[in-house]
PDB file of N, CA and C in Angstrom:
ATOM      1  N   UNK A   1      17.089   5.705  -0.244  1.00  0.00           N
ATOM      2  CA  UNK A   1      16.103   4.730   0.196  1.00  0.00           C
ATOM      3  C   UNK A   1      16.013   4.742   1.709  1.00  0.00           C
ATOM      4  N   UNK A   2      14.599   4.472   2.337  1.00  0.00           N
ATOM      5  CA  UNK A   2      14.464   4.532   3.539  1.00  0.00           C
ATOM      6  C   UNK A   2      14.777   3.365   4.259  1.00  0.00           C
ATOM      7  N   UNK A   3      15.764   3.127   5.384  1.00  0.00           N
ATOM      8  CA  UNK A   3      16.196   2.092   6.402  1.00  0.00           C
ATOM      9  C   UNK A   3      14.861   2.014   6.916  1.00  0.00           C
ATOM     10  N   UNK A   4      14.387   0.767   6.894  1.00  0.00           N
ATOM     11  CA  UNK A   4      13.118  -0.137   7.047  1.00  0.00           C
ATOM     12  C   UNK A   4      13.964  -0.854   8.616  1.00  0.00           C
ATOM     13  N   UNK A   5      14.813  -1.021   9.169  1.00  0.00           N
ATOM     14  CA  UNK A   5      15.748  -1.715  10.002  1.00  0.00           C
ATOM     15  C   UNK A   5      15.528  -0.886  11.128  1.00  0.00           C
ATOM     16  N   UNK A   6      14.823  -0.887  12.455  1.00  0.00           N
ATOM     17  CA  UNK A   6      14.548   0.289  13.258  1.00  0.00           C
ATOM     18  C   UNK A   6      15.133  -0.834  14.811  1.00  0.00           C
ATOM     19  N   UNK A   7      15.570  -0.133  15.793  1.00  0.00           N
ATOM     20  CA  UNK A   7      15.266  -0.832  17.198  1.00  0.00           C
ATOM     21  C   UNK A   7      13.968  -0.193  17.596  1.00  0.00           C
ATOM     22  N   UNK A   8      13.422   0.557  17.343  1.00  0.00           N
ATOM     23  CA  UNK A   8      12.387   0.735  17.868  1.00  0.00           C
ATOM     24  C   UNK A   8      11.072   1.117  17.565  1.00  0.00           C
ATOM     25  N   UNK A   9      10.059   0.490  17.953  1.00  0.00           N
ATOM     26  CA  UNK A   9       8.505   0.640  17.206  1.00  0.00           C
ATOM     27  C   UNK A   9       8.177   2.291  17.101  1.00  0.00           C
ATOM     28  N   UNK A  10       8.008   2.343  15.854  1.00  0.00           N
ATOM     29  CA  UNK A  10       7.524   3.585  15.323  1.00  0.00           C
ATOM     30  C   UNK A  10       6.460   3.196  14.127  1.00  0.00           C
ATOM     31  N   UNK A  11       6.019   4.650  13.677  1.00  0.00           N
ATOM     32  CA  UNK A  11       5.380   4.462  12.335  1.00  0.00           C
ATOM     33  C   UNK A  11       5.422   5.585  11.300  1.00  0.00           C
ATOM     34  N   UNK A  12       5.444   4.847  10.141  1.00  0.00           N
ATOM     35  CA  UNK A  12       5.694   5.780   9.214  1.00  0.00           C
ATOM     36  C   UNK A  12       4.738   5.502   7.676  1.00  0.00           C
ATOM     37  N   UNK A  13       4.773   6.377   6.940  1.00  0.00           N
ATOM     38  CA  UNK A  13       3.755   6.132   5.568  1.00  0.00           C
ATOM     39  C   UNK A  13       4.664   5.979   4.299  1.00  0.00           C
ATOM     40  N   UNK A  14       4.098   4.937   3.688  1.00  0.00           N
ATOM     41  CA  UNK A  14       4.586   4.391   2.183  1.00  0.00           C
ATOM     42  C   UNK A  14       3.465   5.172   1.055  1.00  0.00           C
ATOM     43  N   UNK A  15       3.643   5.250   0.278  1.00  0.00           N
ATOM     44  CA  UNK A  15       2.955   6.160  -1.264  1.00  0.00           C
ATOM     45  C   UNK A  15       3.119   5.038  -1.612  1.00  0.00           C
ATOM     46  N   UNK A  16       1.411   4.659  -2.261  1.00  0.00           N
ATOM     47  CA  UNK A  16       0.537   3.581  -2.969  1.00  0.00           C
ATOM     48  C   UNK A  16       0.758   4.146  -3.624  1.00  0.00           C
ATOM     49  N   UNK A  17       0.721   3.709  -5.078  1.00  0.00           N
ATOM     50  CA  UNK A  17       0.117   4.290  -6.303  1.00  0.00           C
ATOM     51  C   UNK A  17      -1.021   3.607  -6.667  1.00  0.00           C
ATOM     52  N   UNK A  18      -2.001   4.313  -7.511  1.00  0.00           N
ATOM     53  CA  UNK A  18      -3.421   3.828  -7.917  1.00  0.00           C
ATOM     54  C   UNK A  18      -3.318   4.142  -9.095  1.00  0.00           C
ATOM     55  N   UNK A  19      -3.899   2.878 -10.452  1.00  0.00           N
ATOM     56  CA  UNK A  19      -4.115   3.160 -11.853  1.00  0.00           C
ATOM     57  C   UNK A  19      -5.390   2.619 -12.207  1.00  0.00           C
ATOM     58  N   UNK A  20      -6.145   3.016 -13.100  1.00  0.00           N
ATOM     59  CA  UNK A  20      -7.104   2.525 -13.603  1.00  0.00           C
ATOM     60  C   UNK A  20      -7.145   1.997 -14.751  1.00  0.00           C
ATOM     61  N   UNK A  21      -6.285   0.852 -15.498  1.00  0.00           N
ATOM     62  CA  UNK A  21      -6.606   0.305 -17.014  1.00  0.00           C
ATOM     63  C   UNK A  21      -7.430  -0.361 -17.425  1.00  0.00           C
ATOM     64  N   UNK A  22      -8.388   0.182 -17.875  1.00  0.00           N
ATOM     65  CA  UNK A  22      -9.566  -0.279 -18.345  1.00  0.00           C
ATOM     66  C   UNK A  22     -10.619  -0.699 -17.497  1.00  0.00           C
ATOM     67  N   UNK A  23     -10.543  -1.615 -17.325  1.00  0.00           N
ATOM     68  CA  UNK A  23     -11.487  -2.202 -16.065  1.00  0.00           C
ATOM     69  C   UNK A  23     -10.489  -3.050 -14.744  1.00  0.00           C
ATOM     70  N   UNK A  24      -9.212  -2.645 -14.639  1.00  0.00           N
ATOM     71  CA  UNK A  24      -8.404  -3.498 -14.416  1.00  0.00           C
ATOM     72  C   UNK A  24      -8.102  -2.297 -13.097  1.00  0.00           C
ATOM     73  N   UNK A  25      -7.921  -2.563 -12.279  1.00  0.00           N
ATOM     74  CA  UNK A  25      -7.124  -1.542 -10.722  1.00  0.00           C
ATOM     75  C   UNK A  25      -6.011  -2.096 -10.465  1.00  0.00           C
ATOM     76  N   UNK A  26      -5.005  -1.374 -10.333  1.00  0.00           N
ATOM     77  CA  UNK A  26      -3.346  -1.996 -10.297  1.00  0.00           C
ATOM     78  C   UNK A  26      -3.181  -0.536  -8.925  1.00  0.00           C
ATOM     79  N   UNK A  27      -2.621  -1.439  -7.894  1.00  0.00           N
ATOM     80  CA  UNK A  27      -1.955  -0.398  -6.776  1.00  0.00           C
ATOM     81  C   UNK A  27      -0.205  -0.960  -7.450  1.00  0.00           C
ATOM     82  N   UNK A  28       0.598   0.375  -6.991  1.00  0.00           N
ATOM     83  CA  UNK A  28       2.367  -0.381  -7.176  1.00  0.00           C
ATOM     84  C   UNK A  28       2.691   0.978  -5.974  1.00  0.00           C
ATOM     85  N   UNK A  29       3.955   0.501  -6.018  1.00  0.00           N
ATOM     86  CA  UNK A  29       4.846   1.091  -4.996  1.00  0.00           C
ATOM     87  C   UNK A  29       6.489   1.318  -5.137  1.00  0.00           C
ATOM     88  N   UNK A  30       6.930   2.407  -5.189  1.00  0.00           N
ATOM     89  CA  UNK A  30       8.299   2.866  -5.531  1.00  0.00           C
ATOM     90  C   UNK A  30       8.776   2.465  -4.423  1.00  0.00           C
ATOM     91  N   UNK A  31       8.391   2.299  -2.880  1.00  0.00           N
ATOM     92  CA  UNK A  31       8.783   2.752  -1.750  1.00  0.00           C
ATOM     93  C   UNK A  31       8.966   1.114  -1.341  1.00  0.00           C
ATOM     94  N   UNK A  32       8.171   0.423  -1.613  1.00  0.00           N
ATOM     95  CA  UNK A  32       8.147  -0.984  -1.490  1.00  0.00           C
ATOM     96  C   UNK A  32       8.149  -1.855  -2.664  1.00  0.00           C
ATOM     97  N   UNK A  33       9.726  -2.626  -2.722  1.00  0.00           N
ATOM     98  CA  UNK A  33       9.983  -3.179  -3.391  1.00  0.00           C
ATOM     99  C   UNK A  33       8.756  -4.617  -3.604  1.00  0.00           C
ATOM    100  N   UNK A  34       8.610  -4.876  -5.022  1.00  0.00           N
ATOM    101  CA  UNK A  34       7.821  -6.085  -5.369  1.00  0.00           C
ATOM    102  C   UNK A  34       5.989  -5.858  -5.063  1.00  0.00           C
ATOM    103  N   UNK A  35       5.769  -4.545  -4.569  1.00  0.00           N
ATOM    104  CA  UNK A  35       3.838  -4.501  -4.408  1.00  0.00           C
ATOM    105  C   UNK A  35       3.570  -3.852  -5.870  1.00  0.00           C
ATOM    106  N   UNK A  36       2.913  -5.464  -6.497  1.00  0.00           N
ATOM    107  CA  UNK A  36       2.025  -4.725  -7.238  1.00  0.00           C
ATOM    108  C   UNK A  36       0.477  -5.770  -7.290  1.00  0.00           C
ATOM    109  N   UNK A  37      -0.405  -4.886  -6.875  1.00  0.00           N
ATOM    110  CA  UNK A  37      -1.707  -5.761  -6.731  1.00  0.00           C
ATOM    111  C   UNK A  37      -2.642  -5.415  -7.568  1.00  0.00           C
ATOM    112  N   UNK A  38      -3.540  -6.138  -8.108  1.00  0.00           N
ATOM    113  CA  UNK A  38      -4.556  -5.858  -9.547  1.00  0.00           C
ATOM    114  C   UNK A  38      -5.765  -6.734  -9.183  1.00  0.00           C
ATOM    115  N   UNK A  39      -6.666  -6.180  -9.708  1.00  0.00           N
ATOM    116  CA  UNK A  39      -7.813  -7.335  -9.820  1.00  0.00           C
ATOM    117  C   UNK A  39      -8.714  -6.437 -10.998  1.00  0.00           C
ATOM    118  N   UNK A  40      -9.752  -6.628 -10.789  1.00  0.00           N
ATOM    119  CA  UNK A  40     -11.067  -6.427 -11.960  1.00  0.00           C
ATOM    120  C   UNK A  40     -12.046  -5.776 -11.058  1.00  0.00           C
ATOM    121  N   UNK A  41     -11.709  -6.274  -9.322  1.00  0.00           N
ATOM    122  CA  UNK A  41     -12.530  -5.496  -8.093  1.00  0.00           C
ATOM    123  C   UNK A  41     -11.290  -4.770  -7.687  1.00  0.00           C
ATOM    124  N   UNK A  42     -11.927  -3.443  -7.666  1.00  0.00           N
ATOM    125  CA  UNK A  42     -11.293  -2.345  -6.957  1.00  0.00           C
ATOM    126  C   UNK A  42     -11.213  -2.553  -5.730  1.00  0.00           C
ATOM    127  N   UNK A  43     -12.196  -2.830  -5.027  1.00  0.00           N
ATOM    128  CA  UNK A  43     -12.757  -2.823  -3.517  1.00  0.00           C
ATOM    129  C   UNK A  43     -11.601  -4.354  -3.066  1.00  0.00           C
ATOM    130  N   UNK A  44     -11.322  -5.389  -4.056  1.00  0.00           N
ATOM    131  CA  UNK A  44     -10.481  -6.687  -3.079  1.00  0.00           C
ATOM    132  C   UNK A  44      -9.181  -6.255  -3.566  1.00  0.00           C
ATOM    133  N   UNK A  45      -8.662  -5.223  -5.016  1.00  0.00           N
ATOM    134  CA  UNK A  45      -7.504  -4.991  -4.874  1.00  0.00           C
ATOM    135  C   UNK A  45      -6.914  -4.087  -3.470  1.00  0.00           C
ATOM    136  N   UNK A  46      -7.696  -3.321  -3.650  1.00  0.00           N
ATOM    137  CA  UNK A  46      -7.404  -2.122  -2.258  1.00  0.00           C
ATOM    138  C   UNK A  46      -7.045  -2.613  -0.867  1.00  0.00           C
ATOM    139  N   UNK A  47      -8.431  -3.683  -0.824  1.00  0.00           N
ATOM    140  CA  UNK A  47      -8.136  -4.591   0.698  1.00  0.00           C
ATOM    141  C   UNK A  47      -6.857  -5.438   0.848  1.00  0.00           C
ATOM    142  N   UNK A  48      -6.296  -5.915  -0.539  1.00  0.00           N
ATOM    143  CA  UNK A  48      -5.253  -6.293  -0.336  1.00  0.00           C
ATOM    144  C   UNK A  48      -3.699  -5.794  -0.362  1.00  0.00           C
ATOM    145  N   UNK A  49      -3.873  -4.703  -0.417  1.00  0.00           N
ATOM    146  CA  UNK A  49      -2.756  -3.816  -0.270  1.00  0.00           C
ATOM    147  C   UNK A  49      -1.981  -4.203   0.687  1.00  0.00           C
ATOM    148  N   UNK A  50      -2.882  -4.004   2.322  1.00  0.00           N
ATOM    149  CA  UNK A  50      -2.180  -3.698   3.658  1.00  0.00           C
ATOM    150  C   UNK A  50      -1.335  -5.187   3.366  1.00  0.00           C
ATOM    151  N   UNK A  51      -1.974  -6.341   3.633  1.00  0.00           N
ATOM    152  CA  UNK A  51      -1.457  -7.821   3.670  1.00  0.00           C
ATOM    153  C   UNK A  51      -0.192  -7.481   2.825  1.00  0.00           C
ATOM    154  N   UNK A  52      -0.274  -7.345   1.797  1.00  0.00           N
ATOM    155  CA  UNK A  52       0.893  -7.511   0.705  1.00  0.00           C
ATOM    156  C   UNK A  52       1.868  -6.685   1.636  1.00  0.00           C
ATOM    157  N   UNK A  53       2.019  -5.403   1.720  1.00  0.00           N
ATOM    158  CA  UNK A  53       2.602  -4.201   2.603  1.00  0.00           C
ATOM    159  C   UNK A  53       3.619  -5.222   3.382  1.00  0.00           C
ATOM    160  N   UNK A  54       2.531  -5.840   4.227  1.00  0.00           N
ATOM    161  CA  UNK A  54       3.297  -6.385   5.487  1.00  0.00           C
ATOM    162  C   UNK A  54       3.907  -7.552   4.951  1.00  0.00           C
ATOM    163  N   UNK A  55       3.526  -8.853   4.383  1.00  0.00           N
ATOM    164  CA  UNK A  55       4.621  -9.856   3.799  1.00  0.00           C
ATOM    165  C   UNK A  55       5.494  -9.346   2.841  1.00  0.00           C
ATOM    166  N   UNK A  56       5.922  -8.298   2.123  1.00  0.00           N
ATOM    167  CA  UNK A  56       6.834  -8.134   1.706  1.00  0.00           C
ATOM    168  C   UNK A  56       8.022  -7.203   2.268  1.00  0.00           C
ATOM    169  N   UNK A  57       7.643  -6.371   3.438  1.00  0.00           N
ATOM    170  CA  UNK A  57       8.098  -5.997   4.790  1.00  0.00           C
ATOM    171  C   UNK A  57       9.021  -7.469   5.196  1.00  0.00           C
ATOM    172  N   UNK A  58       8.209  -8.263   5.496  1.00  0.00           N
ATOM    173  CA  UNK A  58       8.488  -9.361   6.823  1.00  0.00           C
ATOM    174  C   UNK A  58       9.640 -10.245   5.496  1.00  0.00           C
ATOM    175  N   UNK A  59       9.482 -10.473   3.984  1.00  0.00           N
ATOM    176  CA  UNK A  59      10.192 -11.100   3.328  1.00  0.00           C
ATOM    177  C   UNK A  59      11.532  -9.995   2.930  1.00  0.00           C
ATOM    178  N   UNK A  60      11.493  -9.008   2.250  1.00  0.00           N
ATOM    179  CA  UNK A  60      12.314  -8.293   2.392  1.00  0.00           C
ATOM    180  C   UNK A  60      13.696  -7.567   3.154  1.00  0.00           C
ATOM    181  N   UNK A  61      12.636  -7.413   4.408  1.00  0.00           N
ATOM    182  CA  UNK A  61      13.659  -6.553   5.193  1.00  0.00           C
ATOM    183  C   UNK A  61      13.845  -6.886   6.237  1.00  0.00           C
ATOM    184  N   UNK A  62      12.966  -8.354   7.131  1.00  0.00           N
ATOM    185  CA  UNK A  62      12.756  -8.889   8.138  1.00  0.00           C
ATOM    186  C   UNK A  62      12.047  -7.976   8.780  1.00  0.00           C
ATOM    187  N   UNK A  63      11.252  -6.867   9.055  1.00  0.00           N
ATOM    188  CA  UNK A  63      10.509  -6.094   9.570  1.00  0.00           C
ATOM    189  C   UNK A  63       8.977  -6.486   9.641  1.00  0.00           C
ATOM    190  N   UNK A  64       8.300  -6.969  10.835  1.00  0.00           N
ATOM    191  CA  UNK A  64       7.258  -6.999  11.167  1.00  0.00           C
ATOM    192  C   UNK A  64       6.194  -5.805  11.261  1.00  0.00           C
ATOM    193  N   UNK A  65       5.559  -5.601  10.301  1.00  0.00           N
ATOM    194  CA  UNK A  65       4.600  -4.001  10.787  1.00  0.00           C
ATOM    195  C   UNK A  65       3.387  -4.247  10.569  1.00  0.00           C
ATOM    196  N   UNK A  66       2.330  -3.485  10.518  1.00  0.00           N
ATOM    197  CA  UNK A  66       0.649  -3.724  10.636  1.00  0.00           C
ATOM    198  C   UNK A  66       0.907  -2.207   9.548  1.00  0.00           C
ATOM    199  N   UNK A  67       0.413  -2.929   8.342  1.00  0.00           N
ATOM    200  CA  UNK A  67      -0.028  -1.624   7.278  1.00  0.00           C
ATOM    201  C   UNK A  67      -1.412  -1.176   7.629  1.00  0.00           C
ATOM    202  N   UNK A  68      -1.876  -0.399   6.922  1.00  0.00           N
ATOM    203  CA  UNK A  68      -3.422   0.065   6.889  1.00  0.00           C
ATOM    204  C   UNK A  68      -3.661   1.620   6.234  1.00  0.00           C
ATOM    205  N   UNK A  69      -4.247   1.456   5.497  1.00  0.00           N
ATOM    206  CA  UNK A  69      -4.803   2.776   4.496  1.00  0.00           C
ATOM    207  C   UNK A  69      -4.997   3.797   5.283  1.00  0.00           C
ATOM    208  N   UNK A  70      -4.475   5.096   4.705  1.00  0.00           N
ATOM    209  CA  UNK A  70      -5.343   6.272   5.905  1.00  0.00           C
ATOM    210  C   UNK A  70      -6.337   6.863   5.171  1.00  0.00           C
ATOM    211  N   UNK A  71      -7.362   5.809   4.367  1.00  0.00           N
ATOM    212  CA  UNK A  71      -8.590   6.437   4.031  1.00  0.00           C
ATOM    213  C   UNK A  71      -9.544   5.167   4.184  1.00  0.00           C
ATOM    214  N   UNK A  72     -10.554   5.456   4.282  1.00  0.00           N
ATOM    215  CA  UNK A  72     -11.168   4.114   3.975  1.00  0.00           C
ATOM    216  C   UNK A  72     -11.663   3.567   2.505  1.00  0.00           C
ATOM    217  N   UNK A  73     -12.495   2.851   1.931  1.00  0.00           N
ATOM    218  CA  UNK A  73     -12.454   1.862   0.814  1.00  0.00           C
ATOM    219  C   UNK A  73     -13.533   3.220  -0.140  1.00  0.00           C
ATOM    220  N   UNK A  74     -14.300   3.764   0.954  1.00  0.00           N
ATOM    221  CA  UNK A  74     -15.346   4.165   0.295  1.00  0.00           C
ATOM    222  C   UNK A  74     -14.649   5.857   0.362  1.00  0.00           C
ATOM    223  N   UNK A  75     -13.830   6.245   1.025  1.00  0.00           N
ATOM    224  CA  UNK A  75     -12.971   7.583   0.734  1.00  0.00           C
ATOM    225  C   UNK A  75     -12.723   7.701  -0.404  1.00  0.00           C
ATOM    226  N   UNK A  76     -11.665   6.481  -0.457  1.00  0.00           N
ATOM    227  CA  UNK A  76     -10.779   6.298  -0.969  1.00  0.00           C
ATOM    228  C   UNK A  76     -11.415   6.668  -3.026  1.00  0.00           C
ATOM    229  N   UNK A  77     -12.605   6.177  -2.956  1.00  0.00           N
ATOM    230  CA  UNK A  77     -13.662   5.921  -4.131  1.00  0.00           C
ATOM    231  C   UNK A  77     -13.839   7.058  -4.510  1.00  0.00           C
ATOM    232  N   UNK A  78     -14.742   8.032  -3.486  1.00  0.00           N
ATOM    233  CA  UNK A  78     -14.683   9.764  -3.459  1.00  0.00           C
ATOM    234  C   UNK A  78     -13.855  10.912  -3.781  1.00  0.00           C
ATOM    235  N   UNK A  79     -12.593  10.159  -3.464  1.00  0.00           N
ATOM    236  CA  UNK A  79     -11.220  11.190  -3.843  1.00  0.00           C
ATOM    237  C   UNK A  79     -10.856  10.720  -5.690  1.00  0.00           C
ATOM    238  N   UNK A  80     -11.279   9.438  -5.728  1.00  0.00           N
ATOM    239  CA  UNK A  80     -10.270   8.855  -6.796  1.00  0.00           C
ATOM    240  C   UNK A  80     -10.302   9.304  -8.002  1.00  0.00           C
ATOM    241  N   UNK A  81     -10.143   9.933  -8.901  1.00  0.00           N
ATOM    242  CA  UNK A  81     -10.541   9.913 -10.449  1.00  0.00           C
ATOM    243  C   UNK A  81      -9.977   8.674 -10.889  1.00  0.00           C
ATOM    244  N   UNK A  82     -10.560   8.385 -11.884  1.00  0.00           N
ATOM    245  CA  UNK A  82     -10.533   6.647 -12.783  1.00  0.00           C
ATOM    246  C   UNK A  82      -9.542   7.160 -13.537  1.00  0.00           C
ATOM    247  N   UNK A  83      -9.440   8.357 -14.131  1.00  0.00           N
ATOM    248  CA  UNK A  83      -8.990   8.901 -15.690  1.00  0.00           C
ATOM    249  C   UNK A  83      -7.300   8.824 -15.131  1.00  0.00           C
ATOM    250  N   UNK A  84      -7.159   9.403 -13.641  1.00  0.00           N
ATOM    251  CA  UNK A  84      -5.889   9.724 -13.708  1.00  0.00           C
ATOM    252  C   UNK A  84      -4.830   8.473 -12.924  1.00  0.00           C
ATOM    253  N   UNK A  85      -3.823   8.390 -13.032  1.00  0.00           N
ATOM    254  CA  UNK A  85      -2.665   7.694 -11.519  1.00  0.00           C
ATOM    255  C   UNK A  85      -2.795   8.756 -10.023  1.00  0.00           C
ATOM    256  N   UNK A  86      -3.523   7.809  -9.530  1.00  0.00           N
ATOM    257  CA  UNK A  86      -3.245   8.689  -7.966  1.00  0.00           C
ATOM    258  C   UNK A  86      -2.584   7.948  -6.987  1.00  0.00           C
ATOM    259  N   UNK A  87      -2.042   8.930  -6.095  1.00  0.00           N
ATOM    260  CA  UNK A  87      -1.381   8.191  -5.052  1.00  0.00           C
ATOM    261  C   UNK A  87      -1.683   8.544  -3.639  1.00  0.00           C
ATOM    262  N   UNK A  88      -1.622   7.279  -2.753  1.00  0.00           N
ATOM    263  CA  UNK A  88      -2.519   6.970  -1.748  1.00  0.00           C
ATOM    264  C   UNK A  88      -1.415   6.720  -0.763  1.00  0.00           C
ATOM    265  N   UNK A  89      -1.659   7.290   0.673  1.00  0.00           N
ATOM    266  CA  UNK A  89      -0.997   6.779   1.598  1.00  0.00           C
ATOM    267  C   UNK A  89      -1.201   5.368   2.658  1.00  0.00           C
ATOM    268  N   UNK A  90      -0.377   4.759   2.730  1.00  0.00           N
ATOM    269  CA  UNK A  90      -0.886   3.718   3.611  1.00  0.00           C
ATOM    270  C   UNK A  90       0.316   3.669   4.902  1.00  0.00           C
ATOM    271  N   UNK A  91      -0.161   3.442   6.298  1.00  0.00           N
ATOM    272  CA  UNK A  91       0.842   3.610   7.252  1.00  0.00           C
ATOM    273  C   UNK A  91       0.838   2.425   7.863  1.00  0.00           C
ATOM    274  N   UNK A  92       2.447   2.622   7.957  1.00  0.00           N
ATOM    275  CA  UNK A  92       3.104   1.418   8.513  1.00  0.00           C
ATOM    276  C   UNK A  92       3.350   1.427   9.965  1.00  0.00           C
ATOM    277  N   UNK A  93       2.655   0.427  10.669  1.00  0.00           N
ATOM    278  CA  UNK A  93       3.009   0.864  12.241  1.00  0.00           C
ATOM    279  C   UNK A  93       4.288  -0.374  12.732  1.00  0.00           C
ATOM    280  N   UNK A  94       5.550   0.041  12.603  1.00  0.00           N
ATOM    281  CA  UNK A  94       7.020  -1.234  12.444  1.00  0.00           C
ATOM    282  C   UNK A  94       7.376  -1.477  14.318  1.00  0.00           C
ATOM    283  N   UNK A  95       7.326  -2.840  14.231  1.00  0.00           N
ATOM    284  CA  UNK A  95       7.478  -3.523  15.623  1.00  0.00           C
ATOM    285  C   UNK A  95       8.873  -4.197  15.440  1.00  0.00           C
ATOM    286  N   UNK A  96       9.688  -3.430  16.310  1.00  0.00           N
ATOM    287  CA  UNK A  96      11.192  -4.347  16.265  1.00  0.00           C
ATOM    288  C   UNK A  96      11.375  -5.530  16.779  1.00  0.00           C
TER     289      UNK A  96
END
């Protein structure tokens, strides 16, 4: 497991996972304990990724960081197949 505990501001990327059940969008995360976000909108699950990212950062590990997708909403749509689990990067920029 990766030491989340840094003296010094760096950044690094966590692996989203993306599922499609049914009409349902579920992001989860091996890398970050407790993210799992769902809705029925793809487009407000996605947006809520970064937020989650960072309060469970700041509850977890005491680490303050600024998440953010390295694709955008409508990339992200372009790359995605519905049929399969894909996985998505999102980067963490960690402020000691």
């Amino acid at each position: 497991m990766e030491s989340w505990r840094v003296g010094m501001t760096h950044s690094t990327t966590v692996e989203v996972n993306y599922e499609q059940i049914d009409s349902y969008h579920l992001f989860t995360s091996k890398q970050i304990t407790g993210l799992t976000i769902g809705s029925s909108d793809c487009e407000r699950a996605f947006n809520d990724v970064s937020k989650a990212i960072e309060i469970l950062m700041k509850e977890n590990h005491q680490v303050n960081c600024k998440a953010s997708p390295m694709m955008t909403f409508g990339e992200f749509l372009k790359a995605t197949d519905a049929t399969l689990c894909e996985t998505r990067s999102f980067e963490l920029k960690m402020a000691a």
